[in-house]
C-alpha atoms as a PDB file:
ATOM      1  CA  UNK A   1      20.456  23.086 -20.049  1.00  0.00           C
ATOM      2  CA  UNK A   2      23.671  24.805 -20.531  1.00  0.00           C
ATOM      3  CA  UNK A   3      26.522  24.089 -22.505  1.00  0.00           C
ATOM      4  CA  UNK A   4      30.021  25.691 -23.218  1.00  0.00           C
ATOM      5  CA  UNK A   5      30.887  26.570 -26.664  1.00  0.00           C
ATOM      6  CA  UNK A   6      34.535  26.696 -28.385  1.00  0.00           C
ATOM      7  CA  UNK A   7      35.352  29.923 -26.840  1.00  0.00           C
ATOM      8  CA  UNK A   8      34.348  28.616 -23.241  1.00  0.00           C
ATOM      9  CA  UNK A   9      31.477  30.919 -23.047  1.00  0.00           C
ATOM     10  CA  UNK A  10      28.320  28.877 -21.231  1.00  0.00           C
ATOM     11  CA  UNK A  11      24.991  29.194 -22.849  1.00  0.00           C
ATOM     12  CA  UNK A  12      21.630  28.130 -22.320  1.00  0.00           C
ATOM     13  CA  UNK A  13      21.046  26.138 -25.226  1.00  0.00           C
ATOM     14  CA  UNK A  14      17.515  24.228 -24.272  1.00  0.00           C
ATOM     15  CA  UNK A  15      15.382  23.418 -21.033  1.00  0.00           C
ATOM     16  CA  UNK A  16      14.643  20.137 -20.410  1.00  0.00           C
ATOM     17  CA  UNK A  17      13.038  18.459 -17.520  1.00  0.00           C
ATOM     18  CA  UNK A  18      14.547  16.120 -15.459  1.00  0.00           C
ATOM     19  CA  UNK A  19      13.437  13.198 -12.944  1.00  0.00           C
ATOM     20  CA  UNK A  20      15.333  11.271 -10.927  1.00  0.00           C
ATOM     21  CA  UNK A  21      13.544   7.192  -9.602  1.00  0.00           C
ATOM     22  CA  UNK A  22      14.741   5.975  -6.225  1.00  0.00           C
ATOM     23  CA  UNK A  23      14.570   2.096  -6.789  1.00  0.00           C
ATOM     24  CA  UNK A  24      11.665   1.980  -4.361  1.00  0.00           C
ATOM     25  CA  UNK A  25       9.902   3.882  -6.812  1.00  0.00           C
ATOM     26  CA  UNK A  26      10.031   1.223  -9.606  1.00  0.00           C
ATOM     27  CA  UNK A  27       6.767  -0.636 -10.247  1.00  0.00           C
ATOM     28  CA  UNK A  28       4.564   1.333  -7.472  1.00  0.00           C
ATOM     29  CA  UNK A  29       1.483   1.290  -8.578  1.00  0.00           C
ATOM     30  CA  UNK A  30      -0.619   2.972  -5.516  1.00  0.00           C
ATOM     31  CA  UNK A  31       1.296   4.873  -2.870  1.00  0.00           C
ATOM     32  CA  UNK A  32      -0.865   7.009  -0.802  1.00  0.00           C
ATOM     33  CA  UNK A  33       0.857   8.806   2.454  1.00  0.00           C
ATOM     34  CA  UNK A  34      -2.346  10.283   3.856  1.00  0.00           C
ATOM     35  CA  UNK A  35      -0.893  13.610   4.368  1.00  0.00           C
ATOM     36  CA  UNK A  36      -3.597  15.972   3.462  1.00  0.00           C
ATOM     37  CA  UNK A  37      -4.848  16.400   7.475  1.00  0.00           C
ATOM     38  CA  UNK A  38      -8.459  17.013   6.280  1.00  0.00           C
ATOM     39  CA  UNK A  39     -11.310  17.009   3.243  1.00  0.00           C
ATOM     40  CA  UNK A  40     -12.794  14.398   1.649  1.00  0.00           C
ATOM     41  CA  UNK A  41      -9.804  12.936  -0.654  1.00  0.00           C
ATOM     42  CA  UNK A  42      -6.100  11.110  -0.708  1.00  0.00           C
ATOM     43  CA  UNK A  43      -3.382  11.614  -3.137  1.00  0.00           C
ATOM     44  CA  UNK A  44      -1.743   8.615  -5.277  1.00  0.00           C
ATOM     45  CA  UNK A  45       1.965   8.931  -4.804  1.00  0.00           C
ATOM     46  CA  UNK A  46       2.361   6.625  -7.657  1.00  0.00           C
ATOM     47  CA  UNK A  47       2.412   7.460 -11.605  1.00  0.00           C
ATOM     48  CA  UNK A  48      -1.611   5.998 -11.564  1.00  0.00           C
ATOM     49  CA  UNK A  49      -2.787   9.015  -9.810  1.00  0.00           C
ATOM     50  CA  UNK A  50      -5.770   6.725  -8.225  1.00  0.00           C
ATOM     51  CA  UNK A  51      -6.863   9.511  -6.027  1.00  0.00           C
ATOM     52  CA  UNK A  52      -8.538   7.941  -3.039  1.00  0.00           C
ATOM     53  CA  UNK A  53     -12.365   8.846  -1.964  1.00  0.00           C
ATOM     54  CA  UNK A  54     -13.062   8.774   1.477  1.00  0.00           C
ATOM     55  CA  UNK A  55     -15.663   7.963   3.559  1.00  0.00           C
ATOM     56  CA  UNK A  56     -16.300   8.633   7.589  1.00  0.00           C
ATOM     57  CA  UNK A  57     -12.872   9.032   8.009  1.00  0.00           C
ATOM     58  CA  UNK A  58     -11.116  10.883  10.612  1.00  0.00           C
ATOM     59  CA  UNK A  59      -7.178  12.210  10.269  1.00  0.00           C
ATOM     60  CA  UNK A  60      -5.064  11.786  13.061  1.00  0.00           C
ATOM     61  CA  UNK A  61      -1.231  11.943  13.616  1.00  0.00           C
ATOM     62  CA  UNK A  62       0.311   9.356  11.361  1.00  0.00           C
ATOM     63  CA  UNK A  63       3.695   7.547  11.728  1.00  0.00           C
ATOM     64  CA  UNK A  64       4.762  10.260   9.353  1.00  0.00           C
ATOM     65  CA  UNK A  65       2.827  13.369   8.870  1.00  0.00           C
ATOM     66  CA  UNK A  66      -0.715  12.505   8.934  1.00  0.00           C
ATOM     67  CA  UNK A  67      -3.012   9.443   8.886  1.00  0.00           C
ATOM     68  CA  UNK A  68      -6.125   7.435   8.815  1.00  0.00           C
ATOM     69  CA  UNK A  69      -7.920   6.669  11.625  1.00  0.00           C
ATOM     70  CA  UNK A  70     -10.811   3.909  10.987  1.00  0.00           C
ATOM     71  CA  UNK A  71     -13.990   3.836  13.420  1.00  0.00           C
ATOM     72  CA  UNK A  72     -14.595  -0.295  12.494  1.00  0.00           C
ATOM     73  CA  UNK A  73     -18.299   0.834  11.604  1.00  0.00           C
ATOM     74  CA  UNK A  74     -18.367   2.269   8.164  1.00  0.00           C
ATOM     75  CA  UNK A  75     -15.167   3.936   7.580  1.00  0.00           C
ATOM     76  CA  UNK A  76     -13.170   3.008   3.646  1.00  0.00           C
ATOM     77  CA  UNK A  77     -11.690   4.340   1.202  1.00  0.00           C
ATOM     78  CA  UNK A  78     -12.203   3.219  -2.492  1.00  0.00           C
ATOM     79  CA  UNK A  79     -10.267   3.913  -5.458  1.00  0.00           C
ATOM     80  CA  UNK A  80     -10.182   3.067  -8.916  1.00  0.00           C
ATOM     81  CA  UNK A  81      -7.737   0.485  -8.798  1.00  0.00           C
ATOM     82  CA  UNK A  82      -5.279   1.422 -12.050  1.00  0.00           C
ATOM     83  CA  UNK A  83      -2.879  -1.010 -12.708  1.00  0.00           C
ATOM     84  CA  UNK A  84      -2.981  -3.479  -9.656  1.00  0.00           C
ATOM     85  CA  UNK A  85      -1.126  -6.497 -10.106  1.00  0.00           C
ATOM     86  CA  UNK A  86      -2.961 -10.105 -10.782  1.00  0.00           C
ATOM     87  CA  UNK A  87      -3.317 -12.266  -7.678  1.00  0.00           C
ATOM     88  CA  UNK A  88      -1.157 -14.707  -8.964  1.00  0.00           C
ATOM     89  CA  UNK A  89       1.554 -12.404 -10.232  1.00  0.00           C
ATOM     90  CA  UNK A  90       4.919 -10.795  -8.265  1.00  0.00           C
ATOM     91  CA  UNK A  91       3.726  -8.048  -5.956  1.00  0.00           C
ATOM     92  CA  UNK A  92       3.965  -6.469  -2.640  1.00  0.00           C
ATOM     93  CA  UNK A  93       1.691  -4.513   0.254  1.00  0.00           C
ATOM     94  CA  UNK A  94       3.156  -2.794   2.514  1.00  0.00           C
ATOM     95  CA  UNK A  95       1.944   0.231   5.199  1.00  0.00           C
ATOM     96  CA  UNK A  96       1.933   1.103   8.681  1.00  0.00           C
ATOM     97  CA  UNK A  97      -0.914   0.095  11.345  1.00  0.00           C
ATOM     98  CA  UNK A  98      -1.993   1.244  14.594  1.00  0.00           C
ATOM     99  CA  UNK A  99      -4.505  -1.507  16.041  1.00  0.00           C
ATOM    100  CA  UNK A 100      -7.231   0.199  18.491  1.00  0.00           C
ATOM    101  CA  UNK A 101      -7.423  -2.815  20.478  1.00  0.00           C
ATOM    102  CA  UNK A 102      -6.770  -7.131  20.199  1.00  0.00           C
ATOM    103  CA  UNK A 103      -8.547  -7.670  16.869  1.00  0.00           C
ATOM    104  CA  UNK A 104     -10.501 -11.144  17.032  1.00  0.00           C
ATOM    105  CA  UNK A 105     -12.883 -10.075  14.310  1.00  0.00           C
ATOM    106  CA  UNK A 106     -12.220  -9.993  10.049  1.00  0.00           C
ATOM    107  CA  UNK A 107     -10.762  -6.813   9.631  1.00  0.00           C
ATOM    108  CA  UNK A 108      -9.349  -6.388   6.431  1.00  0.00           C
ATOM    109  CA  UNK A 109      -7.129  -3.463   5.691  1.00  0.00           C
ATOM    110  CA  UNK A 110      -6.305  -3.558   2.023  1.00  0.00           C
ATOM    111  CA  UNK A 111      -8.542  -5.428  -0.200  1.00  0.00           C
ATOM    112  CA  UNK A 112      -7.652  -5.586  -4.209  1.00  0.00           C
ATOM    113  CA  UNK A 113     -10.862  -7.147  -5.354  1.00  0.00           C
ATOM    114  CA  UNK A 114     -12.111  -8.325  -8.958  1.00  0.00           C
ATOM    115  CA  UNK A 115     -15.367  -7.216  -8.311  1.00  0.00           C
ATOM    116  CA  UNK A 116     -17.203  -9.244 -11.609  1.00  0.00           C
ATOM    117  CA  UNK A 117     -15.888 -12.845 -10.016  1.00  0.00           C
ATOM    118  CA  UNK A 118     -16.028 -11.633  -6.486  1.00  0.00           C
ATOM    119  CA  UNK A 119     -12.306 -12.456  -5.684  1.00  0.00           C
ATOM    120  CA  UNK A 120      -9.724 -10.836  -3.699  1.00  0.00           C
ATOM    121  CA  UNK A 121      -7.168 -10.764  -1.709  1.00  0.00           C
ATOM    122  CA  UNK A 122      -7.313  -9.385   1.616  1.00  0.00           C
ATOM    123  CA  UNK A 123      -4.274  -7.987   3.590  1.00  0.00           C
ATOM    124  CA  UNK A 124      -5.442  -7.579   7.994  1.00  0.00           C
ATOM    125  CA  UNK A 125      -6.633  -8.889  10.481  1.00  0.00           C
ATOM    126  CA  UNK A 126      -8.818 -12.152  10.428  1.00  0.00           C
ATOM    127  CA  UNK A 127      -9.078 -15.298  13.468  1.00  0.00           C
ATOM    128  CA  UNK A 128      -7.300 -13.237  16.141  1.00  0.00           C
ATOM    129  CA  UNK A 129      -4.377 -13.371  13.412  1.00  0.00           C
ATOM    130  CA  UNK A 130      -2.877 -10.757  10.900  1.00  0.00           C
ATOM    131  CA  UNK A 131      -1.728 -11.663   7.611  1.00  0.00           C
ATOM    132  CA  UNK A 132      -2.658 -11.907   3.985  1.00  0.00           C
ATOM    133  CA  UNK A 133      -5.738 -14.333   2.474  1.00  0.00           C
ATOM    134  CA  UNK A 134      -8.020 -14.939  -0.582  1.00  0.00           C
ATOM    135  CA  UNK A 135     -11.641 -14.336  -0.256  1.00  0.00           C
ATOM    136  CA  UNK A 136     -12.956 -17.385  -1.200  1.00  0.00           C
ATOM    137  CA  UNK A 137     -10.289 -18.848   0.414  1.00  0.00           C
ATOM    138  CA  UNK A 138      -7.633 -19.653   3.191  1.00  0.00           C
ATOM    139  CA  UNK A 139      -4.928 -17.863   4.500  1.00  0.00           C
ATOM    140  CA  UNK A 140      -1.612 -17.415   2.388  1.00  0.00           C
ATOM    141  CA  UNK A 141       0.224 -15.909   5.518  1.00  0.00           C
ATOM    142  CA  UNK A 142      -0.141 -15.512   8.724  1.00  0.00           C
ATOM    143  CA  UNK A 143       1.092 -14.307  12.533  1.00  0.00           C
ATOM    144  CA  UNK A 144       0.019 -13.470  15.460  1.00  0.00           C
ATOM    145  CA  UNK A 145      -0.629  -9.799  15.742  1.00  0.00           C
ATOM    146  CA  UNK A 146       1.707  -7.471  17.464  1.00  0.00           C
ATOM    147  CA  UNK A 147       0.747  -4.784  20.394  1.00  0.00           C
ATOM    148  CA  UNK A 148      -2.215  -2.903  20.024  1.00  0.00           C
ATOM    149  CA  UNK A 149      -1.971   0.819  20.544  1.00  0.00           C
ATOM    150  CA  UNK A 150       0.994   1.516  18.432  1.00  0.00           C
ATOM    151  CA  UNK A 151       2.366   1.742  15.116  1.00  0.00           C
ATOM    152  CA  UNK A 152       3.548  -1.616  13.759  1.00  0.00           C
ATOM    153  CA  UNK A 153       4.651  -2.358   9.748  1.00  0.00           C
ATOM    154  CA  UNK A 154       3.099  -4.586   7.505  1.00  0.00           C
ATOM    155  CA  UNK A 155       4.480  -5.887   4.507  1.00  0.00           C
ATOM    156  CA  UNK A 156       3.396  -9.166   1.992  1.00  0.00           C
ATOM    157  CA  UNK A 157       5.735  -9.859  -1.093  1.00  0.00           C
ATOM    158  CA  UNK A 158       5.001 -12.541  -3.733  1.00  0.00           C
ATOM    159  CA  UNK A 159       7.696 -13.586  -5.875  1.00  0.00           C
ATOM    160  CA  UNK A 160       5.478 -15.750  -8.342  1.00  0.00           C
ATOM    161  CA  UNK A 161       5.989 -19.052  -6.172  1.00  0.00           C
ATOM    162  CA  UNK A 162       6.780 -17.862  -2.444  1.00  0.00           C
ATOM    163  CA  UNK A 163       4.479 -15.738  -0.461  1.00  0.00           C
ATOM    164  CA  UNK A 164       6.192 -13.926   2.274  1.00  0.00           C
ATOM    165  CA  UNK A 165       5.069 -12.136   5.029  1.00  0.00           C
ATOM    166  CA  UNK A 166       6.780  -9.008   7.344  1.00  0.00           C
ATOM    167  CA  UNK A 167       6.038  -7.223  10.778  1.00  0.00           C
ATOM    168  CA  UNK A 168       8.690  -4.572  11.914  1.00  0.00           C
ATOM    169  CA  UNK A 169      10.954  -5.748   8.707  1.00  0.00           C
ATOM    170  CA  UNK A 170      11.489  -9.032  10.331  1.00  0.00           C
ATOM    171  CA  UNK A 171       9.923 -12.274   7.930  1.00  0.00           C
ATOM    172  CA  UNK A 172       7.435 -14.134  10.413  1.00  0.00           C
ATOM    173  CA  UNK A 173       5.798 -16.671   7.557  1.00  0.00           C
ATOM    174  CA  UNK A 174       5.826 -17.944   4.614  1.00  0.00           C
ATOM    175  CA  UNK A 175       4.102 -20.753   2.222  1.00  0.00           C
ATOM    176  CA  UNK A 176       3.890 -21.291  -1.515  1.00  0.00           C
ATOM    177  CA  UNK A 177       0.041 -22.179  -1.715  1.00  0.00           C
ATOM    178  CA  UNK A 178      -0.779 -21.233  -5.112  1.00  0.00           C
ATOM    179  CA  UNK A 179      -2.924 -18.014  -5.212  1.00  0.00           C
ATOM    180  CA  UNK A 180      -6.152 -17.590  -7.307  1.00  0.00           C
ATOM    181  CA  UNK A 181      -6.092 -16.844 -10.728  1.00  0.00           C
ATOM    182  CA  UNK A 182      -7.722 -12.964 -10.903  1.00  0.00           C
ATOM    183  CA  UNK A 183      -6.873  -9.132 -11.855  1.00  0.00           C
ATOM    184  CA  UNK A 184      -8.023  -7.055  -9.341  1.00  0.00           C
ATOM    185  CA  UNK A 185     -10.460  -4.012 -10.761  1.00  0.00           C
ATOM    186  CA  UNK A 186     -11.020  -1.964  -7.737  1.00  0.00           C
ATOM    187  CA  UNK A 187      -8.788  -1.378  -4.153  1.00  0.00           C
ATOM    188  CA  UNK A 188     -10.740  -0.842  -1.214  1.00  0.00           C
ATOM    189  CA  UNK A 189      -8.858   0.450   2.129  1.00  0.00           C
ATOM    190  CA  UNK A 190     -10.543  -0.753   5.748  1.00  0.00           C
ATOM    191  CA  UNK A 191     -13.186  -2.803   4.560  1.00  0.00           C
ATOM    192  CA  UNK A 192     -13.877  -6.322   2.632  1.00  0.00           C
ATOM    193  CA  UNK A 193     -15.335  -6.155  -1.013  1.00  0.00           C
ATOM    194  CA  UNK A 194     -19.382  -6.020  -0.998  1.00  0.00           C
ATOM    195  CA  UNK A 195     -18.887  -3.545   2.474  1.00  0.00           C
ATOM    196  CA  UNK A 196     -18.283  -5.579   5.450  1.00  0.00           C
ATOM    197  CA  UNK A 197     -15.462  -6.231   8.230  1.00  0.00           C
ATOM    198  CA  UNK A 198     -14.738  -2.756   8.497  1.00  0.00           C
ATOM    199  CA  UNK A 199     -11.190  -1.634  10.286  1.00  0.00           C
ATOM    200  CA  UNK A 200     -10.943  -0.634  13.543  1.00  0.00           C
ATOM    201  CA  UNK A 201      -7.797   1.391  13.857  1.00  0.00           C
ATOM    202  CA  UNK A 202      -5.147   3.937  12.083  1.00  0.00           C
ATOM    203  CA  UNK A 203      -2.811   3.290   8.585  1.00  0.00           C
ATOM    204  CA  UNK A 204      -0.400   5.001   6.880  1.00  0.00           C
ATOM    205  CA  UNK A 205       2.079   4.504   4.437  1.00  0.00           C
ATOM    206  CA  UNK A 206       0.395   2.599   1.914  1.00  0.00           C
ATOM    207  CA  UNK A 207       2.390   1.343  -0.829  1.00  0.00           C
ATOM    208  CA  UNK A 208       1.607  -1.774  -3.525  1.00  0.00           C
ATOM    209  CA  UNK A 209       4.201  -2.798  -6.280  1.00  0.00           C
ATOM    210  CA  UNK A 210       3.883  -4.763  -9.009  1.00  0.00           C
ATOM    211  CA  UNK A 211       7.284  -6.607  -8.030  1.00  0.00           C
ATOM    212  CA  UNK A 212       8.053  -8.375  -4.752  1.00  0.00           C
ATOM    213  CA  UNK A 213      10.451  -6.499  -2.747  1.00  0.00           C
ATOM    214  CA  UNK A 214      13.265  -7.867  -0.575  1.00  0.00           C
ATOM    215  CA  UNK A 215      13.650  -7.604   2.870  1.00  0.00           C
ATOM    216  CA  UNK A 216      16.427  -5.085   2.815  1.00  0.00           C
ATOM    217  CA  UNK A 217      13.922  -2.897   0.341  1.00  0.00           C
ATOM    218  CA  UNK A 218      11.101  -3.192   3.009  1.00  0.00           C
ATOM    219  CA  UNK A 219      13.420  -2.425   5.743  1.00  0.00           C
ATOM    220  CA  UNK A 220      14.438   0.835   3.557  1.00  0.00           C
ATOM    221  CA  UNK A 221      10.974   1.954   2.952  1.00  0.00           C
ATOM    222  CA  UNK A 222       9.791   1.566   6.122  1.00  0.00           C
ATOM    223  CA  UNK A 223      12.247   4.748   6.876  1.00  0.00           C
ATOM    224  CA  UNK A 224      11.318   6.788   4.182  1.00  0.00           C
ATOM    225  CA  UNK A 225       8.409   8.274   3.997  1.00  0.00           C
ATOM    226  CA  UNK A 226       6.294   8.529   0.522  1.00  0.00           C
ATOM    227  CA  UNK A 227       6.069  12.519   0.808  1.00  0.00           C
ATOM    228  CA  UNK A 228      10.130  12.065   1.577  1.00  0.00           C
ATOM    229  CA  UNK A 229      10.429  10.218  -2.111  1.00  0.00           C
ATOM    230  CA  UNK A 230       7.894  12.741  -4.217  1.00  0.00           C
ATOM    231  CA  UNK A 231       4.697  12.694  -5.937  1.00  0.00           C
ATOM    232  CA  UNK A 232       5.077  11.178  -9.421  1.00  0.00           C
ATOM    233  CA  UNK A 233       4.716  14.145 -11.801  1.00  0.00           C
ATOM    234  CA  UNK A 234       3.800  13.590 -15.341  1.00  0.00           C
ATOM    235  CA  UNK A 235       5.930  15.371 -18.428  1.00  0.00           C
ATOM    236  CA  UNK A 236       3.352  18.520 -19.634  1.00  0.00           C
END
């Protein structure tokens, strides 16, 4: 940092590290943009650093950079899980889809699971619907999925009483059934806890916060790209 002394002369009197937080960067606590192209890994965008592992994947274009794309055999992800929020707590999961086809089978694409009571909550497809449930359990939102073949966004906020739910930044249902009580341990990506329902399709862009985000935030993210905000980089 430099600083002028009483003659006006500038100096270098320290170096000190800097970092600035765009406001969609505040409580993300998994944010993984998919961008590598290839090997056998994701990065976490977020301060976590849950690096993804994953399996019989393939990479294809993305709505930004690369992506995803899920064979609805035995394609997932897994990764540790840090710091997901509680199923009954404020949250929000967002990302981009690209269905393969009209999705009549369970087809979850985020799961946040607490594997010891074999809980979680499930954010896909499900009944020829998309939308957010618990597993045991019912639906907490739900639509009618949009056109195959093309990239559509998804986002689910909860706000500690009202679960709401987002395609394409526009709110399409809500309900305030109360959610199980449970902290989720491990995130799985295109498959159901215990390895079943298995995705058939591409993602991108996904992002969970431990805060529910308004519709003008979702409407924001969904034109930024993660790589476009920065990889969280610890202080040395």
């Amino acid at each position: 940092m430099k600083s002028r002394d009483a003659a006006g002369n500038l100096a270098t009197s320290a170096d000190y590290q800097f970092m600035t937080t765009s406001p969609l960067d505040l409580d993300l606590v998994a944010g993984y943009a998919f961008d590598e192209g290839s090997g056998t890994t994701t990065a976490d965008y977020s301060r976590n650093s849950s690096t993804g592992a994953l399996f019989n994947v393939a990479w294809t274009k993305g709505k930004y950079g690369s992506a995803l794309l899920f064979n609805g055999t035995d394609s997932y992800v897994t990764t540790p899980g840090i710091g997901l929020p509680a199923m009954n707590a404020p949250q929000t999961i967002a990302f981009w889809f690209n269905a393969s086809g009209k999705t009549t089978s369970t087809q979850p694409v985020v799961s946040l699971a607490d594997e010891a009571q074999q809980i979680s909550i499930q954010s896909g497809f499900k009944e020829a619907q998309i939308g957010v449930w618990q597993n045991p359990g019912s639906w907490l939102v739900a639509t009618v999925p949009p056109s195959a073949n093309s990239w559509h966004h998804s986002a689910y906020s909860y706000d500690g009483q009202t679960h709401r739910f987002y395609i394409d930044g526009k709110q399409v249902s809500s309900s305030t059934i109360a959610p199980k009580v449970a902290t989720p341990t491990s995130l799985q990506i295109g498959r159901m806890i215990g390895g079943s329902g298995y995705l058939k399709g591409s993602l991108d862009e996904l992002r969970i916060y431990r805060r529910a985000l308004t519709q003008a935030d979702i409407r924001t993210l969904m034109l930024q790209s993660l790589a476009a905000c920065g990889k969280y980089v610890a202080d040395p």
